[in-house]
Structure formats: C-alpha cells, structure tokens
Protein backbone atom coordinates (compact mmCIF):
# COMPACT_ATOMS: atom_id res chain seq x y z
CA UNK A 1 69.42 203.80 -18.04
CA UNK A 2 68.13 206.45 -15.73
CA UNK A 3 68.23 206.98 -12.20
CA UNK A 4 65.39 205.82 -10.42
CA UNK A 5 64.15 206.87 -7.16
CA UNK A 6 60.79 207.07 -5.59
CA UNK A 7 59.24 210.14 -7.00
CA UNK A 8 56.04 210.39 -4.94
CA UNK A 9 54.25 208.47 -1.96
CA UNK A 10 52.84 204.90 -2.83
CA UNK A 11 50.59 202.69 -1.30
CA UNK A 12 51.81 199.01 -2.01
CA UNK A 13 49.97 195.92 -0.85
CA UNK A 14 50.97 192.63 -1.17
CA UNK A 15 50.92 188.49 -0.10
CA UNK A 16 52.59 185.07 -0.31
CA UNK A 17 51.79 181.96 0.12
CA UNK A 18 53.47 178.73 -0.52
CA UNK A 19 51.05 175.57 -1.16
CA UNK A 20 51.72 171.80 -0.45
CA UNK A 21 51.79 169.84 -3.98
CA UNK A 22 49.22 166.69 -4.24
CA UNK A 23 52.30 164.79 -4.20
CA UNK A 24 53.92 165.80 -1.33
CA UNK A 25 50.45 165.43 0.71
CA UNK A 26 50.07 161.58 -0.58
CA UNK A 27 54.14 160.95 0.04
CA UNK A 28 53.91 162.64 3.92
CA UNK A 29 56.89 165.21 2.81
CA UNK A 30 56.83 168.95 3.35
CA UNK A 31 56.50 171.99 1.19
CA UNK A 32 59.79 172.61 -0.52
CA UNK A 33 59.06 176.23 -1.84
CA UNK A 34 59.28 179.27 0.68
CA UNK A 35 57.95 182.66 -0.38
CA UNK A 36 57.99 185.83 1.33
CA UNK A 37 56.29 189.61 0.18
CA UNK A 38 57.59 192.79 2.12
CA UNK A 39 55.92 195.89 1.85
CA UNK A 40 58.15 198.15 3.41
CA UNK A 41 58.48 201.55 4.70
CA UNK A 42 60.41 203.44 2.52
CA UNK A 43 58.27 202.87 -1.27
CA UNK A 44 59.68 199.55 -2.50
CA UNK A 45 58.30 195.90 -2.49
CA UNK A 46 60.27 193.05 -2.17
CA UNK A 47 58.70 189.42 -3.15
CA UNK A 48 61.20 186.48 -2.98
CA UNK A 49 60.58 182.98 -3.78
CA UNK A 50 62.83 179.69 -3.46
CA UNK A 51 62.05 176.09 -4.79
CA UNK A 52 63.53 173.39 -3.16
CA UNK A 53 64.82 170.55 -5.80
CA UNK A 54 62.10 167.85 -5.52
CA UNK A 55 65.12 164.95 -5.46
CA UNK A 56 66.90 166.48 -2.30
CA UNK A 57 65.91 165.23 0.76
CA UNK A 58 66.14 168.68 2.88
CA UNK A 59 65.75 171.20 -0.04
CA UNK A 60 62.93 172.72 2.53
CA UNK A 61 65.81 174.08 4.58
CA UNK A 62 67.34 175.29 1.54
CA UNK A 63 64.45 177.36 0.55
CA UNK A 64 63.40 178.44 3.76
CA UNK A 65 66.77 179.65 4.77
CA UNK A 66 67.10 181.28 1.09
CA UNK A 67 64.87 183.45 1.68
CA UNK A 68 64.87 184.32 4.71
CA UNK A 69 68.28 185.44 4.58
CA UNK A 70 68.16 187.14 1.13
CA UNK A 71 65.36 189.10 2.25
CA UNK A 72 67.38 190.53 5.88
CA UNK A 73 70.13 192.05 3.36
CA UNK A 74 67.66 193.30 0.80
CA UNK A 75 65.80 195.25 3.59
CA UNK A 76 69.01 196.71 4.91
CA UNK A 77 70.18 197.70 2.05
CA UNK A 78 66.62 199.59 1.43
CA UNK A 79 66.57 201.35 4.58
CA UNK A 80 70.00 202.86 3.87
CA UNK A 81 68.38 204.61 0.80
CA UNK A 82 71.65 204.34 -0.91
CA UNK A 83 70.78 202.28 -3.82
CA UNK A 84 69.38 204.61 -6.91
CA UNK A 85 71.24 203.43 -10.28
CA UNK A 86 70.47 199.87 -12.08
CA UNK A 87 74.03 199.10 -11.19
CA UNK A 88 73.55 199.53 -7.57
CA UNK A 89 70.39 197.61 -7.57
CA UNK A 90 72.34 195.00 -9.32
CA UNK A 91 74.76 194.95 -6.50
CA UNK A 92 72.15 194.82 -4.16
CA UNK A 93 71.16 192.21 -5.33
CA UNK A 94 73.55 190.12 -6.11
CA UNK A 95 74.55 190.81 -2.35
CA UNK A 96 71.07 189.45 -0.76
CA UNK A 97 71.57 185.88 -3.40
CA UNK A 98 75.43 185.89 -1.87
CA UNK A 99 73.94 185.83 1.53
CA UNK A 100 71.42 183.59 0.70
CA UNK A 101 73.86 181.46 -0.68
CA UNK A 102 76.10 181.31 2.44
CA UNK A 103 73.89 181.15 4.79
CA UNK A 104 72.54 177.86 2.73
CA UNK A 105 76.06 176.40 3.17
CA UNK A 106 76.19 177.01 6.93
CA UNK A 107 72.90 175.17 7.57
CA UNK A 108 74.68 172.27 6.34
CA UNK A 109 76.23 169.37 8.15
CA UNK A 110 77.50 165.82 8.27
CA UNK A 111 74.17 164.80 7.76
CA UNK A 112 72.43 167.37 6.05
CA UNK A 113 75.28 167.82 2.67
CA UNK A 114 74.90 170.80 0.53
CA UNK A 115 73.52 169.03 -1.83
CA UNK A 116 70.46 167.85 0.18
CA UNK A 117 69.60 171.77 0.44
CA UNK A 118 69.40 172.19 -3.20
CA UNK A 119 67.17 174.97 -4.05
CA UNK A 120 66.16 177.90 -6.70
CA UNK A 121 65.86 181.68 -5.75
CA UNK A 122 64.04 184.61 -7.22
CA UNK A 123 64.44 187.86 -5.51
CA UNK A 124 62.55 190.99 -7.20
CA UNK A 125 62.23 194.73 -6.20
CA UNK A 126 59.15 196.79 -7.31
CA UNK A 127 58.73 200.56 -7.35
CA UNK A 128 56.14 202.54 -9.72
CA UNK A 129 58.89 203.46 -12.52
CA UNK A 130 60.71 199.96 -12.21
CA UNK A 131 61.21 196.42 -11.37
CA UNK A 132 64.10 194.75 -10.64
CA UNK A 133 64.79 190.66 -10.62
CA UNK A 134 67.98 188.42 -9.76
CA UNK A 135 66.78 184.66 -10.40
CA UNK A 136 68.87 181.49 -10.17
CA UNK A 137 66.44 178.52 -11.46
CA UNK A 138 63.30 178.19 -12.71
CA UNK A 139 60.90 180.52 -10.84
CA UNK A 140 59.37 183.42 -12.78
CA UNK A 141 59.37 187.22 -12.37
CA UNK A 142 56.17 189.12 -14.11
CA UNK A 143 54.84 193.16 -14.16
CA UNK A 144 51.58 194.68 -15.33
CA UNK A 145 51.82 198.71 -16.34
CA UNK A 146 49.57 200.90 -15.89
CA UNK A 147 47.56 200.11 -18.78
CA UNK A 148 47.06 196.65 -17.51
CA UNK A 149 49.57 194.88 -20.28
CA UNK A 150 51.72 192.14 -18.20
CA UNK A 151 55.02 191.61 -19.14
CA UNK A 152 57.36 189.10 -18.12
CA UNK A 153 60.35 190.08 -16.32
CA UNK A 154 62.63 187.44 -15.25
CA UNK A 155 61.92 183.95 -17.35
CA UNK A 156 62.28 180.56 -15.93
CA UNK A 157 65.35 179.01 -16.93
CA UNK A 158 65.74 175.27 -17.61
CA UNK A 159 68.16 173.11 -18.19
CA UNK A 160 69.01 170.58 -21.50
CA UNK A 161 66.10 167.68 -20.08
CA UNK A 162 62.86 168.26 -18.85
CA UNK A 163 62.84 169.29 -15.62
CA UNK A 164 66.18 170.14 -15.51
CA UNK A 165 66.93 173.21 -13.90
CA UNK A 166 70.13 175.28 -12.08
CA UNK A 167 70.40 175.81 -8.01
CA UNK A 168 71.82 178.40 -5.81
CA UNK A 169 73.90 175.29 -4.36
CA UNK A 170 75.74 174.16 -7.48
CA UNK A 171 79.28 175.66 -7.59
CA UNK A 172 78.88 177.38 -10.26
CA UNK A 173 75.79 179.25 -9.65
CA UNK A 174 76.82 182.73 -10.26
CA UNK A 175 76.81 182.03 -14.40
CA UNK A 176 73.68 181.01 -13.85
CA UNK A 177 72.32 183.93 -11.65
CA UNK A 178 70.05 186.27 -14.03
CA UNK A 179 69.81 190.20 -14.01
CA UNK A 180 67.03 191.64 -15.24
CA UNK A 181 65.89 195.28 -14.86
CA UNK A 182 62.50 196.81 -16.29
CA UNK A 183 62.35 200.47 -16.67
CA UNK A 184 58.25 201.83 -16.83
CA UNK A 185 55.09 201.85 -14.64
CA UNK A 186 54.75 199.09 -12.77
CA UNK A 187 51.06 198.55 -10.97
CA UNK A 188 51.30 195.22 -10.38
CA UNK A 189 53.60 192.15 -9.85
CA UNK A 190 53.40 188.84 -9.58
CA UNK A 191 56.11 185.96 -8.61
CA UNK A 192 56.20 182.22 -9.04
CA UNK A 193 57.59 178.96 -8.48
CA UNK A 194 57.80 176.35 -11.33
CA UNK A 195 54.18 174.78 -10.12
CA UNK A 196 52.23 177.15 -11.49
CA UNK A 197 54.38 178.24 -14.59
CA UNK A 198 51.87 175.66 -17.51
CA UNK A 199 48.77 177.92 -15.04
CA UNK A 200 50.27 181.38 -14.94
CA UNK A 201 51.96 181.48 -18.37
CA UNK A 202 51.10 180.76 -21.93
CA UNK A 203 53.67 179.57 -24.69
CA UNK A 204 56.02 181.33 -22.55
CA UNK A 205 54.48 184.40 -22.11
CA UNK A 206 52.17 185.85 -18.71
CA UNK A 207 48.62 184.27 -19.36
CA UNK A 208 46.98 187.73 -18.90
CA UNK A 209 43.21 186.50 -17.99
CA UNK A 210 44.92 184.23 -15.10
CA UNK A 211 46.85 187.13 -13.61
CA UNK A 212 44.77 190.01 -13.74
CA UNK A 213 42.12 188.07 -11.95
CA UNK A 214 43.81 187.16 -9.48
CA UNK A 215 45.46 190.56 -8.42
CA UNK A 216 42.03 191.73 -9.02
CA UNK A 217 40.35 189.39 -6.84
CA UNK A 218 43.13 190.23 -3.98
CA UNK A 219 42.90 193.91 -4.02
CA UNK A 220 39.36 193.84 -2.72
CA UNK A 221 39.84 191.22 0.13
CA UNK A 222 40.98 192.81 3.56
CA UNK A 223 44.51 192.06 4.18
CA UNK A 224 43.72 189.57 6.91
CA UNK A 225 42.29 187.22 4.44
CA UNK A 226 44.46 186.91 1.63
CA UNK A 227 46.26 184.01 2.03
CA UNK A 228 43.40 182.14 3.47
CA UNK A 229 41.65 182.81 0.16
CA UNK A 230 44.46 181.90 -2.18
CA UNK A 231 45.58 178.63 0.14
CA UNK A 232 41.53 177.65 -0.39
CA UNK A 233 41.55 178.27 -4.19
CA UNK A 234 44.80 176.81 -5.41
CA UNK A 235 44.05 173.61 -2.46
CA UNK A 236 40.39 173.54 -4.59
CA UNK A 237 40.82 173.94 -8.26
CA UNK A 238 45.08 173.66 -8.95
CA UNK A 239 46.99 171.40 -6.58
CA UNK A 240 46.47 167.95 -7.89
CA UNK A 241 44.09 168.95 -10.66
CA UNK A 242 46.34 171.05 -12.92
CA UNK A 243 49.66 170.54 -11.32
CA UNK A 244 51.13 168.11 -8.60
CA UNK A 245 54.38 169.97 -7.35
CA UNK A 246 54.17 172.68 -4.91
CA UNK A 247 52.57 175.90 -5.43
CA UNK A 248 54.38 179.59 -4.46
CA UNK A 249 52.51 183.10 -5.89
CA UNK A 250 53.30 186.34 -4.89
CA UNK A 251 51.35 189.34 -5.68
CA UNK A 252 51.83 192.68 -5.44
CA UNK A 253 49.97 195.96 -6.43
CA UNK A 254 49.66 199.80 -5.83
CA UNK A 255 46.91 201.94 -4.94
C-alpha cells in the first residue's frame, strides 16, 4: 500500500442524522443510534455511527457516548497531521474505538451495568485517494468513485441467529473489531446503522439507485436544511413503512 496524503485542496460537505424507529415512538423509548459527520479543517471527513442493542435498557448512553468520544481522538489525531501510512490510520483508529470503549465503561454504574450500554460502532475516514473504516457490529461503511460506481467498504457483520450481532461492550470485542482500508477516488460516502441496511443495500451489495439519489438530492440543498429534509423523508416514506428500528445515514461528498 502507498502512502496517502492529501494531494490538493478539497471541498467536503457532509450530514447526519439519527431517526426514531416506529417502534420506539409507539413504546415511549428513545433513539438508540447516535451519528455524527465532521468536515474538518485539514482535508479529511470523519462520519461515525453507533447502534445501541435494542434489548439494553440504556444502550442510548452507549451510543451517544461512543461516539462522541471516538470522534474527540480521531480529530486530534487529524490535526497533528501525523498519520500518512494504512498502518497509522489503523492505529488511529483503533485508538478513537479504545477510547470509545473506555469511556463507555466509565459511564457505567451500580445501576446503569455495562451491559445496559451495549452498543455497535463504525468509525470511517474519507479523503479523495482513500477511505478508511474500523467497525465493531453491524453498521455499514460504503464509497462511490469518481465514476459514480459504489462500493462497499466495511460490511455489516452478524452473528450465528438473526439479529445477532457483536458490541463494543462484550469482552472480547477487539476480535471482532474490523479494518478495512480502500485505496482509489473516493467522491462520495455514505454510513449506516442496521435500519436501513434491507433500504440501502441489495443482496449484500450498495443498492446504487438508493444512494446516488440521495447524495444527489443533498448536494443541492443549502447546508442549513439537510437534516430537516432527510428527518422529513425517512419520518414519511421509511420509518414504520419499510423498517421499524431506528434509522442513522451519513453522507458525505466532494466538490
């Protein structure tokens, strides 16, 4: 593998939005998936996404905190402009999910056990020549080159049983934690939780017509109303139509 670096000034955009499932509105419970995009300063995008298991009775605090902790080392570990080889971004990586992990564990109490937390994470890096992903769980990591051809980047993984999946609270989550490094043009990106994998992928694979559109679709809207747009279409014609679990996507693209 090469070096990569970023070879001349980009223009990334980018959103996130996390969507209350039809069943959590009817139940009264909250959102259990957390999702954050960061566009930042020096070339790169971050997009990070955490699903809370559905069984735990706090997993929103596991998600929440997931992120928002993976995403303070990932940023400080971008501004240092240190990190150039795959085996640095690897490490940088792996450091933001070890951060996320602890800082998991020290929201936890007599009443609020580890396992209450549960929750998946997905943290991906974009630049123009690469994308990066280090998943634990079922969330999925997908790019679209500059020809417009999606590919997907980090799978969801599942467990023996339906449903079944692997969280960044079980002891033994490293051997689950996925690396997964794509070296090309990357234009686009998207990121999602396991409610809107049967919507967003096909056999597997990115479902093409259902991605492009909506990147499409968000490039034109002014930045202000992004989320408002996507909380109104996936509230409309996806949460308790096509799926009933809660509803992360992340987008982001280059101009």
């Amino acid at each position: 593998m090469q070096r990569n670096t970023i070879t001349k000034p980009t223009s990334w955009h980018g959103t996130a939005i996390s969507v209350r499932g039809a069943k959590h509105v009817a139940d009264g419970r909250p959102c259990q998936d957390a999702s954050k995009c960061i566009v930042t300063k020096v070339g790169y995008t971050v997009l990070l996404v955490a699903d809370g298991a559905g069984s735990a009775k706090h997993s929103q605090i596991g998600s929440r905190t997931a992120v928002e902790s993976a995403s303070k080392v990932l940023l400080q570990g971008l501004a240092s402009g240190a990190v150039t080889t795959p085996g640095e971004w690897r490490d940088l990586l792996e450091s933001g999910m070890n951060g996320a992990r602890n800082a998991v564990e020290k929201s936890c109490n007599a009443d609020r056990p580890l396992k209450s937390v549960a929750t998946t994470l997905l943290a991906m890096v974009i630049a123009p020549e690469f994308a990066i992903t280090l998943s634990v769980g079922d969330c999925a990591g997908i790019v679209a080159d500059d020809s417009g051809n999606w590919h997907l980047l980090s799978a969801p993984e599942s467990g023996e049983y339906i449903n079944q999946t692997f969280f960044l609270t079980e002891s033994d989550w490293k051997s689950h934690a996925r690396f997964d490094y794509w070296e090309g043009s990357v234009a686009s990106a998207v990121a999602i939780s396991d409610g809107l994998e049967l919507i967003a992928m096909n056999r597997g694979l990115p479902f093409e017509p259902f991605l492009g559109a909506m990147v499409d679709k968000l490039a034109v809207l002014p930045a202000r109303s992004r989320r408002a747009a996507l909380r109104a279409y996936f509230s409309t014609y996806i949460s308790g139509i096509r799926t009933d679990d809660d509803i992360s996507f992340l987008a982001a693209w280059r101009s």
